[in-house]
Protein backbone atom coordinates (compact mmCIF):
# COMPACT_ATOMS: atom_id res chain seq x y z
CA UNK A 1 147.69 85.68 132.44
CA UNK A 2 146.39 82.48 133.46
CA UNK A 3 149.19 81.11 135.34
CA UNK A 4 150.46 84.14 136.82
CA UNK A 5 148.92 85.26 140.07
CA UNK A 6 148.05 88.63 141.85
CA UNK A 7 148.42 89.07 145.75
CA UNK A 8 146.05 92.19 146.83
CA UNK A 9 146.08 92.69 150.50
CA UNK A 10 142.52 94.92 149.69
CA UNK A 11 140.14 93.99 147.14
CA UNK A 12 140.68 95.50 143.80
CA UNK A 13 140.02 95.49 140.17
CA UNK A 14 141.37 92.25 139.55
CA UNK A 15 144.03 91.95 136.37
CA UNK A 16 142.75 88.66 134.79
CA UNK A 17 144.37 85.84 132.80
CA UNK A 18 143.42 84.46 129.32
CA UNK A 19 143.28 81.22 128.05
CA UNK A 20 141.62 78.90 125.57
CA UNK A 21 138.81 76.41 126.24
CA UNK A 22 139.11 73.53 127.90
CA UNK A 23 136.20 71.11 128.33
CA UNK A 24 132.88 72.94 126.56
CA UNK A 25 130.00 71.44 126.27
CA UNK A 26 129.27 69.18 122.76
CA UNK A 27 127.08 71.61 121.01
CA UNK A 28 127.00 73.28 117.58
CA UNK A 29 126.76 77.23 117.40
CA UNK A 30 128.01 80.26 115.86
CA UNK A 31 131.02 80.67 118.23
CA UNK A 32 132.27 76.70 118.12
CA UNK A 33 131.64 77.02 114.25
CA UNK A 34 134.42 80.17 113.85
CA UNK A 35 137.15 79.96 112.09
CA UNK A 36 140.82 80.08 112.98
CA UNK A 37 142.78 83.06 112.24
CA UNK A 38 145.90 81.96 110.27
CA UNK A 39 148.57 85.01 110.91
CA UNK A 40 151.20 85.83 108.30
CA UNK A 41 153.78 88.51 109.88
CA UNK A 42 154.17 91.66 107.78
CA UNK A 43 156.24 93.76 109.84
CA UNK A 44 158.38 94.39 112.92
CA UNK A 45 158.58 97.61 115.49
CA UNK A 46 162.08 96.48 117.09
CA UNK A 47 165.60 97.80 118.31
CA UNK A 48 166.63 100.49 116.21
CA UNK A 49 169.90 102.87 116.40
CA UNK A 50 170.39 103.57 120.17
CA UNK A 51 167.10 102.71 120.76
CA UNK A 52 166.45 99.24 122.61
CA UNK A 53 163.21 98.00 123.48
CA UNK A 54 162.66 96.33 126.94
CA UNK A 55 159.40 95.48 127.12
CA UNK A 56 156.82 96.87 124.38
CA UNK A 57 152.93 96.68 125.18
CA UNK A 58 150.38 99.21 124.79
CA UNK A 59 150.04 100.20 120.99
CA UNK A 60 147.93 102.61 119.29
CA UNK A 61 148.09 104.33 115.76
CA UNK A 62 147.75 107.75 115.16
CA UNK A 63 145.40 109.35 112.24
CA UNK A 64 148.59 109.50 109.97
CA UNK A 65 149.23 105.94 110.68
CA UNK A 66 152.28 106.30 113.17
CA UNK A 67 152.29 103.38 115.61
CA UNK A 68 152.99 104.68 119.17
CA UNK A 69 154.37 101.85 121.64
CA UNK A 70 154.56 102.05 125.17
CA UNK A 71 157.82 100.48 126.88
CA UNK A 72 157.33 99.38 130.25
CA UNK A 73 160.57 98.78 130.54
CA UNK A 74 162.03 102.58 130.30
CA UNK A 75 158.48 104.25 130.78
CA UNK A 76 158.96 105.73 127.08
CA UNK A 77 156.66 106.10 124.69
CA UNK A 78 157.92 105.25 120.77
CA UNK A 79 156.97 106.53 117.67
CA UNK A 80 157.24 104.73 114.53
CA UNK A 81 156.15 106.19 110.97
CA UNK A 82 154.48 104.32 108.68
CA UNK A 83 157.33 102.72 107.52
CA UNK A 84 158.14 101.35 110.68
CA UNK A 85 160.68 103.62 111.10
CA UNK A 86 161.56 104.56 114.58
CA UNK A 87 161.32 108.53 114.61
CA UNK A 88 160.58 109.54 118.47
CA UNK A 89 160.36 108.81 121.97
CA UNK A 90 159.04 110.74 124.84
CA UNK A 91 157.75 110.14 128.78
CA UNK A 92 160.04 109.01 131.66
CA UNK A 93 159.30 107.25 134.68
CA UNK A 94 158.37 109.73 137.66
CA UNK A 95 155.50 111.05 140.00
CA UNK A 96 156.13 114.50 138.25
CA UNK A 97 153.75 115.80 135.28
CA UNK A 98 153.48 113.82 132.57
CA UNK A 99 155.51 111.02 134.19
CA UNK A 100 154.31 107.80 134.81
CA UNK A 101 154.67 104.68 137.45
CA UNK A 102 152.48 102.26 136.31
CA UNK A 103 150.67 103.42 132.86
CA UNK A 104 147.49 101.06 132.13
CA UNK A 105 147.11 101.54 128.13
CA UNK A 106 147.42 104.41 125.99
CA UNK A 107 144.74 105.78 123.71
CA UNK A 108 144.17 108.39 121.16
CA UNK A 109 141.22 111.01 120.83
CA UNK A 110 140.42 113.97 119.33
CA UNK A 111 143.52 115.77 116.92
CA UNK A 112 145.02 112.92 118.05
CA UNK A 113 145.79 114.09 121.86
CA UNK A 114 147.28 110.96 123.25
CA UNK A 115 145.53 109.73 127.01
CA UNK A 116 147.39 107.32 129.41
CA UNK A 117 145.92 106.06 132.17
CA UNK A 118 147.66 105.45 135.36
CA UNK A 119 147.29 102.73 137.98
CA UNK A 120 150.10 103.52 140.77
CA UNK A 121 149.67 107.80 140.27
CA UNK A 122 145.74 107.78 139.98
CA UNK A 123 145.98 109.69 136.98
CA UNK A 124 145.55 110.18 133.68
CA UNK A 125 148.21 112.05 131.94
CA UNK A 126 147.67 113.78 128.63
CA UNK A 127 150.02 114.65 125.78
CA UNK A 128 148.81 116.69 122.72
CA UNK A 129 150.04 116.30 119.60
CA UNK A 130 152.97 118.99 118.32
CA UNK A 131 153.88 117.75 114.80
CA UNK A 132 154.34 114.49 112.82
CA UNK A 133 156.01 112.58 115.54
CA UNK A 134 155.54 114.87 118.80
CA UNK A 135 153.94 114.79 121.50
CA UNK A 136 153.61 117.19 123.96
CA UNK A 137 152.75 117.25 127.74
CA UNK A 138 149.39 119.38 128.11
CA UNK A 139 147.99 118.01 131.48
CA UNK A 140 147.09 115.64 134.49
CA UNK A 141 143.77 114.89 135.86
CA UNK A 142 144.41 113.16 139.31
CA UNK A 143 141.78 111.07 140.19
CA UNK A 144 139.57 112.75 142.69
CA UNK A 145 139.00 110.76 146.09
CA UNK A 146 135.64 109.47 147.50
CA UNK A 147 134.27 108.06 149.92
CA UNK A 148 135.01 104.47 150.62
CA UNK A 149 135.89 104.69 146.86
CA UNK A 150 138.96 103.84 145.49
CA UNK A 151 139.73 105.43 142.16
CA UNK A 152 141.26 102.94 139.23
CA UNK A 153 141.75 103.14 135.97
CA UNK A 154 140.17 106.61 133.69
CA UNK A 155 138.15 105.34 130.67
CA UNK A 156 138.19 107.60 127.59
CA UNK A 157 136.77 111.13 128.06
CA UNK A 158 133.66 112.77 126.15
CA UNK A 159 131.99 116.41 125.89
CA UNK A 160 130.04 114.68 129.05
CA UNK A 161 133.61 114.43 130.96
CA UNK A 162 136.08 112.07 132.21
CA UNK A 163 134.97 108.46 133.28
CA UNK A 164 136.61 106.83 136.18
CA UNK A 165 136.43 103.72 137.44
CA UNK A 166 135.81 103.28 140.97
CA UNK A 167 136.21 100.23 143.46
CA UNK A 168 133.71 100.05 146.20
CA UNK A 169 134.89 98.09 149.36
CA UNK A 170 131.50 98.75 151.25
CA UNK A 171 130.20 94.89 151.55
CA UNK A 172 126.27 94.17 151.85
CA UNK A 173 123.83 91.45 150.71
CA UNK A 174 123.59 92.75 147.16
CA UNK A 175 127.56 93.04 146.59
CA UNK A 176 129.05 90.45 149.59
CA UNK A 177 132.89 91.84 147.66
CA UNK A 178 132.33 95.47 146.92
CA UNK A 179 131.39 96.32 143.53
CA UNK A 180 133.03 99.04 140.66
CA UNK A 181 130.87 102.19 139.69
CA UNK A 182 132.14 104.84 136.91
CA UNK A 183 132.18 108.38 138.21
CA UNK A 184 132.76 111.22 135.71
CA UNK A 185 135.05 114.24 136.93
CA UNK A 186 135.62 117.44 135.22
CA UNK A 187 138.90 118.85 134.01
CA UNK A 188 139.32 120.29 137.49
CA UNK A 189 139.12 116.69 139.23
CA UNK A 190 134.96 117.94 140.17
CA UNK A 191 132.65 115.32 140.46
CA UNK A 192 130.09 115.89 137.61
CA UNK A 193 126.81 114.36 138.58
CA UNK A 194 125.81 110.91 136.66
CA UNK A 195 124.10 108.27 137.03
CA UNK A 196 125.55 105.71 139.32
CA UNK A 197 125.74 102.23 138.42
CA UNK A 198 126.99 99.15 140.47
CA UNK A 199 129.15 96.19 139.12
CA UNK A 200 129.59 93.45 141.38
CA UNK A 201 132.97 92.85 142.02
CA UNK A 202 134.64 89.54 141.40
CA UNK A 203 135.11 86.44 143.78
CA UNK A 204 138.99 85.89 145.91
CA UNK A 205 141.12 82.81 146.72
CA UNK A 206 141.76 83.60 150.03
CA UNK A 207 145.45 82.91 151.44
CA UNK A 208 147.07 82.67 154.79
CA UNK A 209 150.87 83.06 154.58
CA UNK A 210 152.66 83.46 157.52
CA UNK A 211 150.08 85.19 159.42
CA UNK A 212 148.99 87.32 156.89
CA UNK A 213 145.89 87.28 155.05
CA UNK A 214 145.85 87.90 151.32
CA UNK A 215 143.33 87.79 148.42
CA UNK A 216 144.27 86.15 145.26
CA UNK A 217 142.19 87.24 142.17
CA UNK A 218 142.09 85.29 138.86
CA UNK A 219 140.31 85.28 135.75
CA UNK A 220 139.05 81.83 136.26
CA UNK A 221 136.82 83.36 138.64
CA UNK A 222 133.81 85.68 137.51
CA UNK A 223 134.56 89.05 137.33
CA UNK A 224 133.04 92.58 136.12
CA UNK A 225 135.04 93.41 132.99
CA UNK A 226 134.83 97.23 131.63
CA UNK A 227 136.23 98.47 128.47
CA UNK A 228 136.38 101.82 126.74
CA UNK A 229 135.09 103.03 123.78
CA UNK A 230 136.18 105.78 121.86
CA UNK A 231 133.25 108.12 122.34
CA UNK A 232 133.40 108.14 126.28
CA UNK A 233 130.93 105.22 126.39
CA UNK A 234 132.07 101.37 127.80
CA UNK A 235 130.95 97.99 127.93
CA UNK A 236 130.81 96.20 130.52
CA UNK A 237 130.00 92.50 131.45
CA UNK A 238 130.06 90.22 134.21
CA UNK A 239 131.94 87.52 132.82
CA UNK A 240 129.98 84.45 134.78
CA UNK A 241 127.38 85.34 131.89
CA UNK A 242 127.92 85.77 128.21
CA UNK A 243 126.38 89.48 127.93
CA UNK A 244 127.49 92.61 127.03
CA UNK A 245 126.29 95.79 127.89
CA UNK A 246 126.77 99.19 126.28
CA UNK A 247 126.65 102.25 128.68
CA UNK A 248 127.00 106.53 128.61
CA UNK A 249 129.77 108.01 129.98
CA UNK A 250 126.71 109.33 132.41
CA UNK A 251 125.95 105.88 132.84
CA UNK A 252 122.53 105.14 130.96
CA UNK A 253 122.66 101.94 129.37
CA UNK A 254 122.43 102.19 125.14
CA UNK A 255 121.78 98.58 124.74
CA UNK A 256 122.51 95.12 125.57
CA UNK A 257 124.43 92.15 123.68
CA UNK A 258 123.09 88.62 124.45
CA UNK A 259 125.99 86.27 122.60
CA UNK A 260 123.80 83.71 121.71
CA UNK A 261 125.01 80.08 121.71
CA UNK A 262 128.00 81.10 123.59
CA UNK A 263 129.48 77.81 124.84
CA UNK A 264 129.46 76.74 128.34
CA UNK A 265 132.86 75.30 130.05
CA UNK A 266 132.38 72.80 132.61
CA UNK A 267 135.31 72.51 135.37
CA UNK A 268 136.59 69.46 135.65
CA UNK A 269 139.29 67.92 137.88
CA UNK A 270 142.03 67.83 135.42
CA UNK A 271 141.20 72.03 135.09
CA UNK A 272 141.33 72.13 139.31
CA UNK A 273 144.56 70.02 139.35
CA UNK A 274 145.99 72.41 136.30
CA UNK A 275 145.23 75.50 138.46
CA UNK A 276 146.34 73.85 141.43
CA UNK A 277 150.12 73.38 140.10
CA UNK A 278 150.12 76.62 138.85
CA UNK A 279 149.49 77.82 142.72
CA UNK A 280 151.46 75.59 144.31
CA UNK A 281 153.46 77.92 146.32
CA UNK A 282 150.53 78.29 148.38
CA UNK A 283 149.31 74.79 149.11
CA UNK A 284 146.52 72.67 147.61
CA UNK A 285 143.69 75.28 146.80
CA UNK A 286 141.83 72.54 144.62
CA UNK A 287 138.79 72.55 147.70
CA UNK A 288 138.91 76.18 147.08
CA UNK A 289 139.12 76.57 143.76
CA UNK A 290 136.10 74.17 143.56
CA UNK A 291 134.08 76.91 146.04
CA UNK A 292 134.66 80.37 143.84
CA UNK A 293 134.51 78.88 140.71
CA UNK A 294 131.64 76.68 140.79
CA UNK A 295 130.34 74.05 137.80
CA UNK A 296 130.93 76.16 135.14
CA UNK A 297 134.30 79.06 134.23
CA UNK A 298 133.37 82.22 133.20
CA UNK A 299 132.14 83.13 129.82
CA UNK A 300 135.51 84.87 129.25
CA UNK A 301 138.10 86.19 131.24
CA UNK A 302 139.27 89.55 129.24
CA UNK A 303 137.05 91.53 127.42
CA UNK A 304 139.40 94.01 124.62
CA UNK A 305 137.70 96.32 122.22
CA UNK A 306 140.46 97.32 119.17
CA UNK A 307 140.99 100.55 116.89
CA UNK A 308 138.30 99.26 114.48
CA UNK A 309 135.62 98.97 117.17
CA UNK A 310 135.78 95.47 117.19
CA UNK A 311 135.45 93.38 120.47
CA UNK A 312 138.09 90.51 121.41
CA UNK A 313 136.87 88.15 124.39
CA UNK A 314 139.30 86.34 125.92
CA UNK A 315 138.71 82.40 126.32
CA UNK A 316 140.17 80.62 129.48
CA UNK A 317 142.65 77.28 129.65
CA UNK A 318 143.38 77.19 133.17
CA UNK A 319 147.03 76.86 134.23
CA UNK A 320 148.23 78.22 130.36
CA UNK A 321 150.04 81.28 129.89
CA UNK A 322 149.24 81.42 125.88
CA UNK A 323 146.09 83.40 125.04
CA UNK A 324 143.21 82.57 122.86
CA UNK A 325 140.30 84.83 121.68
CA UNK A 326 136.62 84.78 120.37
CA UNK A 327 136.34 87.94 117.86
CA UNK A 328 133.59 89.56 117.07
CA UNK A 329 131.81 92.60 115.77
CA UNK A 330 130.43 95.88 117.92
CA UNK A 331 127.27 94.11 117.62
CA UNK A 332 128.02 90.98 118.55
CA UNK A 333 128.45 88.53 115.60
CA UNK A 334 131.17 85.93 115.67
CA UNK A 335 134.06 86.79 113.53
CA UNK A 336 136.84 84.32 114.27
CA UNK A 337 139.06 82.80 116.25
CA UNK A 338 142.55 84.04 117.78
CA UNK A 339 145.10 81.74 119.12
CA UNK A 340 148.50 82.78 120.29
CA UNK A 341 151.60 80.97 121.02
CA UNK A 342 152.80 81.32 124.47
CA UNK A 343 154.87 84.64 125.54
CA UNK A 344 152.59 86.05 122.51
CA UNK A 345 149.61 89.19 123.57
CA UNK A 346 147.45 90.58 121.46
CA UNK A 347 147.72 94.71 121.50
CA UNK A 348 145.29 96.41 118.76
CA UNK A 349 143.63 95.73 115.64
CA UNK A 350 142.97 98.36 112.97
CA UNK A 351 140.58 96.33 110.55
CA UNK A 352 143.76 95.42 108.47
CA UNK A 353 146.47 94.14 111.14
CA UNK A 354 147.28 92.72 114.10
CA UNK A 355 149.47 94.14 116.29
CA UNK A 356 151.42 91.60 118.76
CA UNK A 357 154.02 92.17 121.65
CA UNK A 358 156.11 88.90 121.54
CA UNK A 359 159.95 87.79 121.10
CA UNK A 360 161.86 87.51 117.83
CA UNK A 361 163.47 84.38 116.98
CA UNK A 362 166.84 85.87 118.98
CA UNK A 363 164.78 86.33 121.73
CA UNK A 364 164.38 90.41 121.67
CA UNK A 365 161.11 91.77 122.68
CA UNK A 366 159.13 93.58 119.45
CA UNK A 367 155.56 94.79 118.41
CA UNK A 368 155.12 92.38 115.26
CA UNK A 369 152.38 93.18 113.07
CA UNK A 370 150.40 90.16 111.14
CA UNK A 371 147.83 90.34 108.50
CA UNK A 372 145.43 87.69 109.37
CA UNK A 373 143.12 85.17 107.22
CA UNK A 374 140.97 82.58 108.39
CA UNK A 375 142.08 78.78 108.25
């Protein structure tokens, strides 16, 4: 989130903000043409019985339609039917099997085994599926260590393996702030070999507060972006450029996605100053800002790719905390535009609705589903 900020004493895979646009350039194109996505709510995954949500994220949906909704709040994982009817929870917080500490997403393959990757354990925990509305624990993969790599989040496995990203802190000429590589393990935690690609890791605010030196990653700042696909493959992007590119879990690249006439978004001073107050705590940064950021913001500053295939990019507003989004298709073409009221994050999309983690008007957290049209 935009206005929310991230202290890493190393450099890691930076969590980035979104926003909307702020100053683009005055030209006419596909993307400033889109349409607005009006949403109309058709349904809400809330409290219900004993159970009380805390705070509902991560949501998939099964191949029967059951909605599964991670709550970082108790470490659970919910199932609701079809109906919206809440008929199971399961998971616990822990370092144990099948526990979690800080679980990234959660994401369905084959028979509809359920994979959740996580940040804190280095893991990626596995449930298989039981019956209608169980899940059952069936394994860990720790992430294997290497050297002078630090392993981050597991993409989704293939017949080819498991896909984990990497972080890099070795710093030369070609990558002056490490760079992220996908490794692929086997179910034994055995490197399997692949073909190694680098990403250039993103740019730092740098931070001295009392005595210490810190790093302060945000997605105002170009970063490398990777996101799973459902076959084992990604996409990545460096977000300073508005490119995609679609790569093996082996790491051969399939083909690239040039989003033409994607508008450029100058910095100006009321975008530093906006940044600025939301760092405050840390002193004027507006000099620095300036430095890592350049002329221009990134393309985008989230890059999310839905249950339908589809591929969200998220748009920047420095110094907001709502989220806006350019939508488009697998290969490319503009669909729409996404704009959320603050406190409001977009989860999945199945081709049909849009599922939302946000308040209800008494202020509970829920997963509200929308149907959406275009304005």
């Amino acid at each position: 989130m935009a206005n929310k900020y991230i202290l890493i004493l190393i450099m890691s895979f930076t969590l980035l903000g979104f926003g909307c646009s702020s100053a683009e350039e005055d030209q006419t194109s596909s993307f400033t043409e889109l349409p607005l996505y009006e949403l109309e709510r058709v349904e809400v995954l809330s409290d219900q019985g004993s159970l009380i949500l805390g705070r509902p994220v991560f949501t998939d949906i099964d191949s029967d339609g059951n909605r599964l909704v991670m709550d970082l709040s108790s470490f659970e994982i919910h199932v609701y039917d079809v109906d919206g009817t809440h008929r199971n929870s399961f998971g616990r917080e822990g370092n144990g099997p099948g526990e979690f500490q800080q679980p990234a997403n959660i994401t369905f393959g084959e028979n509809d085994s359920l994979y959740v990757s996580d940040f804190t354990r280095r893991a990626l925990i596995v449930y298989s599926k039981e019956a209608d509305y169980t899940w059952r624990h069936a394994y860990d993969l720790s992430f294997p260590q290497a050297e002078e790599a630090y392993p981050f989040r597991a993409l989704m496995p293939s017949e080819a393996g498991y896909p984990i990203i990497y972080s890099v802190y070795d710093q030369d000429d070609e990558f002056p702030n490490g760079y992220l590589t996908v490794k692929v393990v086997d179910k034994n935690g055995n490197f399997i070999e692949s073909k190694e690609k680098k990403f250039q890791q993103g740019n730092y605010i740098e931070i001295n507060t009392g005595g210490n030196q810190m790093r302060l990653g945000i997605g105002e700042v170009a970063s490398t972006e990777i996101a799973s696909l459902t076959d084992g493959s990604y996409l990545q992007a460096w977000t300073a450029t508005a490119a995609l590119h679609h790569y093996s879990t082996g790491g051969e690249i399939l083909k690239s996605i040039e989003l033409d006439g994607y508008p450029v978004q100058r910095v100006t001073n009321e975008d530093l100053n906006a940044l600025n107050e939301s760092f405050s705590q840390f002193g004027d940064l507006r000099s620095e800002l300036r430095t890592k950021i350049g002329e221009t913001f990134p393309a985008f500053s989230g890059l999310r790719v839905t249950n339908d295939g589809s591929i969200w990019l998220a748009r920047i507003v420095p110094g907001s905390n709502s989220q806006s989004w350019y939508h488009i298709t697998s290969e490319g073409e503009p669909l729409g535009q996404l704009q959320l009221e603050d406190g409001f994050r977009l989860q999945n999309y199945d081709g049909d609705s849009l599922y939302l983690s946000g308040e209800l008007e008494d202020g509970s957290p829920a997963i509200l589903r929308y149907s959406i049209a275009e304005g």
